[in-house]
PDB file of N, CA and C in Angstrom:
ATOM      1  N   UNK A   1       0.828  -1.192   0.000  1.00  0.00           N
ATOM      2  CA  UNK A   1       0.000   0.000   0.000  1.00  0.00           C
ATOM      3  C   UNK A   1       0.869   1.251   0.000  1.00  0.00           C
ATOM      4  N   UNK A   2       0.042   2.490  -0.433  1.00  0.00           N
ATOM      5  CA  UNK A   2       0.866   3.490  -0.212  1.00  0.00           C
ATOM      6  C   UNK A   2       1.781   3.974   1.037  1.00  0.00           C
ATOM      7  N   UNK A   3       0.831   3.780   2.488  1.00  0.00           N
ATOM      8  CA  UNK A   3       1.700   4.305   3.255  1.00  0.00           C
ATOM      9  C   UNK A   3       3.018   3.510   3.541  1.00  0.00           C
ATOM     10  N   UNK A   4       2.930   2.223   2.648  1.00  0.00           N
ATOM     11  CA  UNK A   4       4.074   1.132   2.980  1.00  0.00           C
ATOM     12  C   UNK A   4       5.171   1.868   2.483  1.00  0.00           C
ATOM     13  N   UNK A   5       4.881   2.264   1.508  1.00  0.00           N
ATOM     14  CA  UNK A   5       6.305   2.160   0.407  1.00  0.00           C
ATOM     15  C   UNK A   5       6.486   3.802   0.839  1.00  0.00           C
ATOM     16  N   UNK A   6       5.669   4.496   1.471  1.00  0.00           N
ATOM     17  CA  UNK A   6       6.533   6.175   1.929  1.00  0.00           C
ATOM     18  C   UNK A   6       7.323   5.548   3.380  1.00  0.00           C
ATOM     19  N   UNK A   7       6.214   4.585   3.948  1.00  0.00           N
ATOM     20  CA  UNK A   7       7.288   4.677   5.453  1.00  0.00           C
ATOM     21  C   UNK A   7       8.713   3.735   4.573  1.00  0.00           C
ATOM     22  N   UNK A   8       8.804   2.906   3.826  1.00  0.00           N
ATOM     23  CA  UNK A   8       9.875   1.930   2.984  1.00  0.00           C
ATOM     24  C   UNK A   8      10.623   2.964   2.771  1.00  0.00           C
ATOM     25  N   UNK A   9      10.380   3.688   2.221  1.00  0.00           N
ATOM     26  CA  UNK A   9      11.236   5.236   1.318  1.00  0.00           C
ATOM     27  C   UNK A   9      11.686   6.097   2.478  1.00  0.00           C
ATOM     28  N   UNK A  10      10.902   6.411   3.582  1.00  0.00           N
ATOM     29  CA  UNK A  10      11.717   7.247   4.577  1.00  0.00           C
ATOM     30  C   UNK A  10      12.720   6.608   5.178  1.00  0.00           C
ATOM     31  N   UNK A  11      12.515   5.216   5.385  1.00  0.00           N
ATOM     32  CA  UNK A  11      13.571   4.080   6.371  1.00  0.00           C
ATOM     33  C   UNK A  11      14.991   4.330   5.037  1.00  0.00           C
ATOM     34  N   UNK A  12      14.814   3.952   4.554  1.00  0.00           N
ATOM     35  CA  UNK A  12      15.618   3.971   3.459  1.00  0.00           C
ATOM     36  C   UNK A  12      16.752   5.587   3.245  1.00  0.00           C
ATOM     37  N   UNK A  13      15.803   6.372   2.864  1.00  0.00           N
ATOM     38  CA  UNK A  13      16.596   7.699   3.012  1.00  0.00           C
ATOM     39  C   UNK A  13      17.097   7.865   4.285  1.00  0.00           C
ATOM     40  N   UNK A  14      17.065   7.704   5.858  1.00  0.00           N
ATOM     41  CA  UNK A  14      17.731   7.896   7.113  1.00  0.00           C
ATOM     42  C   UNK A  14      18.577   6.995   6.704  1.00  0.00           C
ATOM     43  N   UNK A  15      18.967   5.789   6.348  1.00  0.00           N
ATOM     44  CA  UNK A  15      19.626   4.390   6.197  1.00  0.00           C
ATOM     45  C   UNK A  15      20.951   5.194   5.909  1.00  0.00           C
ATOM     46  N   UNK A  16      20.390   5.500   4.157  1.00  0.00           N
ATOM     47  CA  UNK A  16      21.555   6.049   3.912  1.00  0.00           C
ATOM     48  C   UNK A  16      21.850   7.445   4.214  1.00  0.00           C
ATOM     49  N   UNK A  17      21.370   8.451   4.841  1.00  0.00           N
ATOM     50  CA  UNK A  17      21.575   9.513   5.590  1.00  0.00           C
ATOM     51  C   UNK A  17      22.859   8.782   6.762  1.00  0.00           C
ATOM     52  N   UNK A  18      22.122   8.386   7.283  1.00  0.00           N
ATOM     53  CA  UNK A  18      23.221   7.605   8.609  1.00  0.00           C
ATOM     54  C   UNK A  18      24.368   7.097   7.869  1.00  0.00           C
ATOM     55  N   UNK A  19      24.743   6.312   6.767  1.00  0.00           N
ATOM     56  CA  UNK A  19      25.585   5.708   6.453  1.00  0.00           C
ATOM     57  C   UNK A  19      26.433   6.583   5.337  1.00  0.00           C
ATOM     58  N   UNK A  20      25.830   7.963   4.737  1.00  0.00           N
ATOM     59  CA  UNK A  20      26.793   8.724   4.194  1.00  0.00           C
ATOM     60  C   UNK A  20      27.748   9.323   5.717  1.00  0.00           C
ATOM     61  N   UNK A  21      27.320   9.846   6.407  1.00  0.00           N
ATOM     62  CA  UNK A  21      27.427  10.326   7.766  1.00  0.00           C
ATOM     63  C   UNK A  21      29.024   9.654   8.656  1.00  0.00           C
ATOM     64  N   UNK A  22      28.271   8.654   8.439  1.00  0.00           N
ATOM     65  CA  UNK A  22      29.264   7.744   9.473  1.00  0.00           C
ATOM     66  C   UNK A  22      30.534   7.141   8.120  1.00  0.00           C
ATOM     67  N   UNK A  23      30.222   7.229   7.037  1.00  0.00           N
ATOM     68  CA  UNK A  23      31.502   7.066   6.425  1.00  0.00           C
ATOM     69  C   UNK A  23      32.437   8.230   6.336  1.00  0.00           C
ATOM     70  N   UNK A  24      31.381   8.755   5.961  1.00  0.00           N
ATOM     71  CA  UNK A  24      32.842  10.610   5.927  1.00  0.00           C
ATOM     72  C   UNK A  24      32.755  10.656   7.214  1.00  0.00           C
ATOM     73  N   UNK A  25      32.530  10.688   8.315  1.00  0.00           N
ATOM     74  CA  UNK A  25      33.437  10.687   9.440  1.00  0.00           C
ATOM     75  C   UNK A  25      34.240   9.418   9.664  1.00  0.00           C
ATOM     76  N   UNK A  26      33.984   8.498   9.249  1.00  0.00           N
ATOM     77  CA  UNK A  26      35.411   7.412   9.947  1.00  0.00           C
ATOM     78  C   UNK A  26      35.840   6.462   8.977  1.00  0.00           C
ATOM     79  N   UNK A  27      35.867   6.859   7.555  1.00  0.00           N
ATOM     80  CA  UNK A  27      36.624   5.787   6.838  1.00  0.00           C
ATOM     81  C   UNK A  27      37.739   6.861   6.253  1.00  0.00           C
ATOM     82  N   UNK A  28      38.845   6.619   6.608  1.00  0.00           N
ATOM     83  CA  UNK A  28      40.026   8.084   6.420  1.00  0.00           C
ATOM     84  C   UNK A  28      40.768   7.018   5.065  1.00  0.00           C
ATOM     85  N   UNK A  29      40.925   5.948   4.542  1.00  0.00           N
ATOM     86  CA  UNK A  29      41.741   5.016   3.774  1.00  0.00           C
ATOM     87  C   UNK A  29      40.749   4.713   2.914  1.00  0.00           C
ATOM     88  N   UNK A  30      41.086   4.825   1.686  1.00  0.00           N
ATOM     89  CA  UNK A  30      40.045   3.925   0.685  1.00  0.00           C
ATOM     90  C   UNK A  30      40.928   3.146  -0.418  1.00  0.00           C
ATOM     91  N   UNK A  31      42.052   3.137  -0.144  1.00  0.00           N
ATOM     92  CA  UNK A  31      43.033   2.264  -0.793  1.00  0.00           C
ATOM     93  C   UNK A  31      43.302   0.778  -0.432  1.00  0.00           C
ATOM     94  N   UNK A  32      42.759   0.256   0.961  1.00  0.00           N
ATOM     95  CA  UNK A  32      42.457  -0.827   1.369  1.00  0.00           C
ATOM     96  C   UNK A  32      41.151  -1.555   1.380  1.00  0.00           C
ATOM     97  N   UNK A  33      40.922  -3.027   1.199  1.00  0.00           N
ATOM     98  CA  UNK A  33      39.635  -3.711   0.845  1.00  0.00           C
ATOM     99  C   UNK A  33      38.779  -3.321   2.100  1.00  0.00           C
ATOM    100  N   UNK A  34      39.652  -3.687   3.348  1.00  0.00           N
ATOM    101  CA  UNK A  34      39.117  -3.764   4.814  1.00  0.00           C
ATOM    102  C   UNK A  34      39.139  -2.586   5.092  1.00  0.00           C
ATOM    103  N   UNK A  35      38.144  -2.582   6.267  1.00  0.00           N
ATOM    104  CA  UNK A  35      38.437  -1.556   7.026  1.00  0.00           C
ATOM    105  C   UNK A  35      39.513  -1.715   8.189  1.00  0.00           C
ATOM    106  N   UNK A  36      39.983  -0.704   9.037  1.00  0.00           N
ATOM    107  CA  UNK A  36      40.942  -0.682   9.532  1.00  0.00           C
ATOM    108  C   UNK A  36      39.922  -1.502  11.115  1.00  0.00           C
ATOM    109  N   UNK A  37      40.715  -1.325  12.186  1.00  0.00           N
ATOM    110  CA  UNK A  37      40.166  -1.995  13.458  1.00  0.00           C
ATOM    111  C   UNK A  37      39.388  -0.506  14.010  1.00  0.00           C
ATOM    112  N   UNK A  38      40.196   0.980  13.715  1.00  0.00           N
ATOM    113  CA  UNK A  38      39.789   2.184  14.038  1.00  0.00           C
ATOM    114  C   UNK A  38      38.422   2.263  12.988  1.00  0.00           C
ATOM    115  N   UNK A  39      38.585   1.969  11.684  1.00  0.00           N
ATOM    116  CA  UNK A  39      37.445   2.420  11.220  1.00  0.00           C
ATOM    117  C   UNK A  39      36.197   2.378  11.641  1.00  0.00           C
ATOM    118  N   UNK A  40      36.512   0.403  11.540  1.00  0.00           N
ATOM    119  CA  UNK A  40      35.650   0.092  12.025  1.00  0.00           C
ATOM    120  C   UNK A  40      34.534   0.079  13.751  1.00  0.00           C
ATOM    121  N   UNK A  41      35.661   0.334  14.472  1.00  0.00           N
ATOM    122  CA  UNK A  41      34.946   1.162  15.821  1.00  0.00           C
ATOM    123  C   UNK A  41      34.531   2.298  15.802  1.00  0.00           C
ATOM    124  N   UNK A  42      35.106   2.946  15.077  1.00  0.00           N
ATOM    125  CA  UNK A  42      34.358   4.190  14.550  1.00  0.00           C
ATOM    126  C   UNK A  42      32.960   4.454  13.868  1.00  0.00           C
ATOM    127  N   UNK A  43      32.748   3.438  13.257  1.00  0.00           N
ATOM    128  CA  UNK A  43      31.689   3.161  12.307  1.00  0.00           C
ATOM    129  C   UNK A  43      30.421   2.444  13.556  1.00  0.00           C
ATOM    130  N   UNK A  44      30.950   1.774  14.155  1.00  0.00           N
ATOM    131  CA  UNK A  44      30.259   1.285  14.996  1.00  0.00           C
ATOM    132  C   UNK A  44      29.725   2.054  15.825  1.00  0.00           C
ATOM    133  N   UNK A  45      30.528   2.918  16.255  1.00  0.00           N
ATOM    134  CA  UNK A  45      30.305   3.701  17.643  1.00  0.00           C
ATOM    135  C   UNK A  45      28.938   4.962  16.868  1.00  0.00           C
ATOM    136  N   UNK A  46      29.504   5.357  15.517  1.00  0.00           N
ATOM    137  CA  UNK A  46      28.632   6.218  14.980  1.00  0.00           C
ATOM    138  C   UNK A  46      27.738   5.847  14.506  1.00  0.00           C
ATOM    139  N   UNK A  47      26.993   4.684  13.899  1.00  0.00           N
ATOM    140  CA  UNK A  47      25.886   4.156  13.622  1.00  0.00           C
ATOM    141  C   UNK A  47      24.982   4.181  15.259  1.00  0.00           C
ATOM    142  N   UNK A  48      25.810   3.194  16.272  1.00  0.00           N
ATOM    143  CA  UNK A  48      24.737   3.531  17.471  1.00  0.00           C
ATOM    144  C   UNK A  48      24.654   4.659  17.442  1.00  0.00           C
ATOM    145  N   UNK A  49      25.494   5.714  17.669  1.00  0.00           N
ATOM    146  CA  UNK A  49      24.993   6.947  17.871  1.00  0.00           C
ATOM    147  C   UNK A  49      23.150   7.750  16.995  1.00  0.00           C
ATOM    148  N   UNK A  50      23.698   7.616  15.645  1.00  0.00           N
ATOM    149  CA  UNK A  50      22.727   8.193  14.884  1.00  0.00           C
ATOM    150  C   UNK A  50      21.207   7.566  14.881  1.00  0.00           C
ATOM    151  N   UNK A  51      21.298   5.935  15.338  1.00  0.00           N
ATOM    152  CA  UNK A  51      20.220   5.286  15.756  1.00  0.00           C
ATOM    153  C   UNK A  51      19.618   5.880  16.720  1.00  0.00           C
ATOM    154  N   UNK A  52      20.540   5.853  17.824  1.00  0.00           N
ATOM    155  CA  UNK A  52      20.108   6.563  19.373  1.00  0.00           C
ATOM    156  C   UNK A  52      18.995   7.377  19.035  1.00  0.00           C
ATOM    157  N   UNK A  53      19.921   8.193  18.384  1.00  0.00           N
ATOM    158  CA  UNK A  53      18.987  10.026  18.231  1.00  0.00           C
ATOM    159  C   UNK A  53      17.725   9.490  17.323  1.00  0.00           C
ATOM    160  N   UNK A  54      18.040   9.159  16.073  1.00  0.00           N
ATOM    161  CA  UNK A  54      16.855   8.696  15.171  1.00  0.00           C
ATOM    162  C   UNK A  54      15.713   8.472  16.088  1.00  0.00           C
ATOM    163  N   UNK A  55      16.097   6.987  16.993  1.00  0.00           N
ATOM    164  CA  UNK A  55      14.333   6.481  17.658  1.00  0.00           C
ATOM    165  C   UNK A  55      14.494   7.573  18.907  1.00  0.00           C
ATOM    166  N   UNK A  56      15.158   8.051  19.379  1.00  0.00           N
ATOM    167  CA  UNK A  56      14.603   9.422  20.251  1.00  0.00           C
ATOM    168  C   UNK A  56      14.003  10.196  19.440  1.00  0.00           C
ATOM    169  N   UNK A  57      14.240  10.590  18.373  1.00  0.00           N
ATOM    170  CA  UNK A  57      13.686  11.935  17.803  1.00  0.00           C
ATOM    171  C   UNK A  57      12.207  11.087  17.692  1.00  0.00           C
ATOM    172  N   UNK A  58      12.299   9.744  16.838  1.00  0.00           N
ATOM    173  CA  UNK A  58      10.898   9.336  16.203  1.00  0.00           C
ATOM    174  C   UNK A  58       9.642   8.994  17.905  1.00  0.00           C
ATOM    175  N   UNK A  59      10.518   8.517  18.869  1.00  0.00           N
ATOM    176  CA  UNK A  59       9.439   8.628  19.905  1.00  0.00           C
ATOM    177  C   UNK A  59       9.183   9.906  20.620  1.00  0.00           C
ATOM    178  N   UNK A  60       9.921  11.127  20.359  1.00  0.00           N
ATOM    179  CA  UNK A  60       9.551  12.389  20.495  1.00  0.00           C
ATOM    180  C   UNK A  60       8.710  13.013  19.969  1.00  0.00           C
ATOM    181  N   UNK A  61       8.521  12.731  18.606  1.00  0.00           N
ATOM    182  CA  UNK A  61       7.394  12.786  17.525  1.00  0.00           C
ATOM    183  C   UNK A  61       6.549  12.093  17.897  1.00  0.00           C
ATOM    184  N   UNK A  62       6.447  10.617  18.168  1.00  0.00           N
ATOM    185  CA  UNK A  62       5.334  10.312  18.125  1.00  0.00           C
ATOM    186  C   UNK A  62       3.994  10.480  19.784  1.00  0.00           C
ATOM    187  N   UNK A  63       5.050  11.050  20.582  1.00  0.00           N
ATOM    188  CA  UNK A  63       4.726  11.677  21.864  1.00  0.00           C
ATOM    189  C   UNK A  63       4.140  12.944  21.730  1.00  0.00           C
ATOM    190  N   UNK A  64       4.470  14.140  21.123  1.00  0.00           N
ATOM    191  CA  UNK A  64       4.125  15.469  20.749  1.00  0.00           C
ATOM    192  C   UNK A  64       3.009  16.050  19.579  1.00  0.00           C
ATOM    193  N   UNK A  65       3.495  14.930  18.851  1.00  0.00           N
ATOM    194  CA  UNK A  65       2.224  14.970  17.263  1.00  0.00           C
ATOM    195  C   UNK A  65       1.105  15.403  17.789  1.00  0.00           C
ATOM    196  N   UNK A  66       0.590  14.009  18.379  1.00  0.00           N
ATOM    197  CA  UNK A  66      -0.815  14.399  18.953  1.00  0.00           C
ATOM    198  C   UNK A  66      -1.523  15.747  19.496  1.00  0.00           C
ATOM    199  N   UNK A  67      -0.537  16.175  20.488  1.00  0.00           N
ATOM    200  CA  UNK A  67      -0.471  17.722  21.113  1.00  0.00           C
ATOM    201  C   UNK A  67      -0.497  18.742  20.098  1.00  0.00           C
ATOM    202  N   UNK A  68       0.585  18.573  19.165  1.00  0.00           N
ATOM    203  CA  UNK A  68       0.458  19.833  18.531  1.00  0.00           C
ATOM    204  C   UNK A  68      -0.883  19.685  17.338  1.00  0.00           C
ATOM    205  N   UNK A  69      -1.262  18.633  16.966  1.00  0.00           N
ATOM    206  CA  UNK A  69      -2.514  18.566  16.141  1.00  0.00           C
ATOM    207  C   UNK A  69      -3.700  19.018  17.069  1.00  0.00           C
ATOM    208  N   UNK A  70      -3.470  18.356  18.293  1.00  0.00           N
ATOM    209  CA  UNK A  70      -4.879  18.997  18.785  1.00  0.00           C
ATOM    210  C   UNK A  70      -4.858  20.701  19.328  1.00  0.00           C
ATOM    211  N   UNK A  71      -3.943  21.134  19.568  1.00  0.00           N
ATOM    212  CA  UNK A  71      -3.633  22.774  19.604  1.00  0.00           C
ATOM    213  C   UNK A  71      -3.770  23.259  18.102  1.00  0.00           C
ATOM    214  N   UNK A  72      -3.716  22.785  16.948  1.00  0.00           N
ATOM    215  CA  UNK A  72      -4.391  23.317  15.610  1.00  0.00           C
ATOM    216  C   UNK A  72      -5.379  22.934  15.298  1.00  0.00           C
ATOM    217  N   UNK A  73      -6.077  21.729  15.573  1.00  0.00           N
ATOM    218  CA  UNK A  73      -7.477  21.954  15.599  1.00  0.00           C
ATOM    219  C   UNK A  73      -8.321  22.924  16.603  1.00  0.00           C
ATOM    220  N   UNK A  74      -8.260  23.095  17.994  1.00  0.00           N
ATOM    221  CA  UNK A  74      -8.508  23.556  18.566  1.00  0.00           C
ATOM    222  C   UNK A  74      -8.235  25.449  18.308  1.00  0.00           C
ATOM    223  N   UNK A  75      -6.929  26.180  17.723  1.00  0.00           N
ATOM    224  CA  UNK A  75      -7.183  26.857  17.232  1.00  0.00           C
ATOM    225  C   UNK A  75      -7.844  27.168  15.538  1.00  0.00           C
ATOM    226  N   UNK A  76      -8.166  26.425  14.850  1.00  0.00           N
ATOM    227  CA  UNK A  76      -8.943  26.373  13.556  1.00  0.00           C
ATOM    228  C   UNK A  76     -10.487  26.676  14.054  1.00  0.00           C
ATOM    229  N   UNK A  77     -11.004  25.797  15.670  1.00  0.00           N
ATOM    230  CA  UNK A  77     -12.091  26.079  15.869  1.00  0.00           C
ATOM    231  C   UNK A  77     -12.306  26.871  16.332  1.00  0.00           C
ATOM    232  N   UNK A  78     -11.474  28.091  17.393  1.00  0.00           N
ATOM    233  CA  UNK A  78     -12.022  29.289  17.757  1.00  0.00           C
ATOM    234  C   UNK A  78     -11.755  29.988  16.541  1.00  0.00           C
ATOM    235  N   UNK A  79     -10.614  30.262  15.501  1.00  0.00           N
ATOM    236  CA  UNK A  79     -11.211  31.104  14.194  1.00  0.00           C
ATOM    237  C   UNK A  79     -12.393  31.070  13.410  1.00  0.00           C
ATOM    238  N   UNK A  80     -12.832  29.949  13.274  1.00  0.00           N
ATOM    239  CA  UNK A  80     -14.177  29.478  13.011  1.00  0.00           C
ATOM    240  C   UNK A  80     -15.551  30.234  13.736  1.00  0.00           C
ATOM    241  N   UNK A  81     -15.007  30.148  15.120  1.00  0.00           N
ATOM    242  CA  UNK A  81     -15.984  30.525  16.530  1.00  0.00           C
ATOM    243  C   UNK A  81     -16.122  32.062  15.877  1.00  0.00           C
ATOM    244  N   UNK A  82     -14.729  33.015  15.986  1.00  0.00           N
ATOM    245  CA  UNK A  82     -14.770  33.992  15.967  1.00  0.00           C
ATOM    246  C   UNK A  82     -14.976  34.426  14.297  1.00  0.00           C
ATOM    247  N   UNK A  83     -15.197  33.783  13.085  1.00  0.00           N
ATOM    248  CA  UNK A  83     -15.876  33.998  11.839  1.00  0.00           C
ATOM    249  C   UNK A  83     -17.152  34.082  12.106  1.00  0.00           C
ATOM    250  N   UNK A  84     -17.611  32.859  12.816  1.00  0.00           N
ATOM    251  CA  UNK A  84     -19.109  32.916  12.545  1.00  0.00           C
ATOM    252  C   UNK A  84     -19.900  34.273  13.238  1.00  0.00           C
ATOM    253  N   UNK A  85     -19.325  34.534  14.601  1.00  0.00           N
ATOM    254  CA  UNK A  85     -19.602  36.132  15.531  1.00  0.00           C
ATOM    255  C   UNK A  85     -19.287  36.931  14.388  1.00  0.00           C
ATOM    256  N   UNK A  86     -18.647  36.947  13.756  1.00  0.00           N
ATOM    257  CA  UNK A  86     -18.229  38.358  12.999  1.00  0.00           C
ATOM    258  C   UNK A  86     -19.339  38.719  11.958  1.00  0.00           C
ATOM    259  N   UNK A  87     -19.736  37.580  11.669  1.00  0.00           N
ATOM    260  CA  UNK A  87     -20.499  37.371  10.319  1.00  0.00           C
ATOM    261  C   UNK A  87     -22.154  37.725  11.293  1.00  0.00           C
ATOM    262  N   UNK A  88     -22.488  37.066  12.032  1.00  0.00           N
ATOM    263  CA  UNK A  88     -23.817  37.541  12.484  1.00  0.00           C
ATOM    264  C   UNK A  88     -23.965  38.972  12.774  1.00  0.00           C
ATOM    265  N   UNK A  89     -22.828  39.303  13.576  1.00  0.00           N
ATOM    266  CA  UNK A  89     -22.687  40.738  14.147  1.00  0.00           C
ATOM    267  C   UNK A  89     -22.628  41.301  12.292  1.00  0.00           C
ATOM    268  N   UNK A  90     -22.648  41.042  11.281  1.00  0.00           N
ATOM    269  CA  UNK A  90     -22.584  42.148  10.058  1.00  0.00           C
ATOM    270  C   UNK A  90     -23.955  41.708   9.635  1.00  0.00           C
ATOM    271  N   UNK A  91     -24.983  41.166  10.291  1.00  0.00           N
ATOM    272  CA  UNK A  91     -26.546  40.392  10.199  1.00  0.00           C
ATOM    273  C   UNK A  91     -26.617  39.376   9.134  1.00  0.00           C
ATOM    274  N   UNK A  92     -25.312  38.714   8.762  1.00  0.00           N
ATOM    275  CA  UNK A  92     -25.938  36.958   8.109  1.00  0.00           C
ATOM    276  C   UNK A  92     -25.603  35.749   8.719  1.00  0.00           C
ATOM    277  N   UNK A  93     -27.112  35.445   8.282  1.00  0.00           N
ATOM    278  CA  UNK A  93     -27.803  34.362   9.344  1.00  0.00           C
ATOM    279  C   UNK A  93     -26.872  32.799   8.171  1.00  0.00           C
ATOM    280  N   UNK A  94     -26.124  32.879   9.357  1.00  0.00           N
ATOM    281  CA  UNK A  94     -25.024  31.866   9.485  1.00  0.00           C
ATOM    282  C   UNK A  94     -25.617  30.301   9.611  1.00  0.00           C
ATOM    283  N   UNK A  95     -26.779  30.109  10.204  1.00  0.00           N
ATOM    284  CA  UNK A  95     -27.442  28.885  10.730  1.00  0.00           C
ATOM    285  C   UNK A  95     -27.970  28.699   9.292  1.00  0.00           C
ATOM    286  N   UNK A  96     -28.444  29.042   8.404  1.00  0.00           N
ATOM    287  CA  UNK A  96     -28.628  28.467   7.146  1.00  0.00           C
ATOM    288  C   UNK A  96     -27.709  28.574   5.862  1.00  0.00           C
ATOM    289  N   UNK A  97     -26.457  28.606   5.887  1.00  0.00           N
ATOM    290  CA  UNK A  97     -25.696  28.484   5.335  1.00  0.00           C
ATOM    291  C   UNK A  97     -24.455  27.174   5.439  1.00  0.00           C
ATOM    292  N   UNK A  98     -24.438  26.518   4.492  1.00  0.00           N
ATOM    293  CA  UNK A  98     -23.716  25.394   4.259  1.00  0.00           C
ATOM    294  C   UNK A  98     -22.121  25.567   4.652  1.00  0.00           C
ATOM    295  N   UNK A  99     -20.699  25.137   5.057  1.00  0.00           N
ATOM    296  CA  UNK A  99     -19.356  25.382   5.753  1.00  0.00           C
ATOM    297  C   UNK A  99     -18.782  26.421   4.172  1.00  0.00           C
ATOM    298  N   UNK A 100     -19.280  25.477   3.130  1.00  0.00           N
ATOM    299  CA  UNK A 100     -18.733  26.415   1.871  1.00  0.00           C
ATOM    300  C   UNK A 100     -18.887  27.911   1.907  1.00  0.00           C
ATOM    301  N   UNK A 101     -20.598  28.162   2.120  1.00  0.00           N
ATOM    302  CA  UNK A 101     -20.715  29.597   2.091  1.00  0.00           C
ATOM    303  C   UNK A 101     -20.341  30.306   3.081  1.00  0.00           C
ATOM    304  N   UNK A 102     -20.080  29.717   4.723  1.00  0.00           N
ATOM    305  CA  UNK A 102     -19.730  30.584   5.242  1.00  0.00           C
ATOM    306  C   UNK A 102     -18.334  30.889   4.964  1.00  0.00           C
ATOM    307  N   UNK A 103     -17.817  29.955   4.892  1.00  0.00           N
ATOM    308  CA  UNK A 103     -16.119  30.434   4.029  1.00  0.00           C
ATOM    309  C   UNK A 103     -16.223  31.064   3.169  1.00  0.00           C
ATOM    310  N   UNK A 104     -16.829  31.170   2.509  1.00  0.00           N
ATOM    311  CA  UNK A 104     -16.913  32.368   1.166  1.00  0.00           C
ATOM    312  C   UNK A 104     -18.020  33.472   1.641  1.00  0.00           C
ATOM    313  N   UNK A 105     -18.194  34.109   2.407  1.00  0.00           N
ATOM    314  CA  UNK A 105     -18.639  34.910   3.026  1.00  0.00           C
ATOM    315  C   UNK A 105     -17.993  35.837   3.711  1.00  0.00           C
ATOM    316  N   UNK A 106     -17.144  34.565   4.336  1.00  0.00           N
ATOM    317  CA  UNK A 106     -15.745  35.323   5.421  1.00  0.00           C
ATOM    318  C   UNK A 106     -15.080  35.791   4.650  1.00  0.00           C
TER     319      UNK A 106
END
């Protein structure tokens, strides 16, 4: 399904986000097959790292989302609140008008 292949496509772009990252910081030799014993702890140490942060950031998001969606719905509905006052106070009768017209009214 669609949302498969965007969450497939975001995993993918961090993947290699993380792994351009952690090579230009710790592969200094590219004239050898192996990596060195430094590289490779290096590589190691910086992949946990960028993971770390990654699922912190993503359970930070998925902790806060909620909050900040319901603080924009909640302000969408007092602009709404305060359209529809504005519009009676100029005398149209708002109670028979469909969400379209009062948006095109406002």
């Amino acid at each position: 399904d669609a949302e498969g292949l965007k969450n497939f496509k975001d995993f993918l772009s961090t993947y290699n986000k993380i792994s351009e990252s952690c090579f230009n910081t710790c592969i200094i030799n590219l004239n050898a097959r192996k990596l060195t014993s430094e590289e490779e702890t290096c590589t190691d140490v910086c992949v946990t790292k960028q993971m770390n942060f990654n699922n912190k950031a993503v359970s930070v998001y998925i902790e806060e989302q909620p909050k900040i969606s319901e603080k924009r719905m909640r302000e969408a509905e007092e602009e709404a609140d305060r359209t529809i006052a504005r519009l009676k106070e100029q005398g149209i009768d708002v109670d028979n008008l469909s969400p379209q017209e009062v948006a095109a009214a406002a």
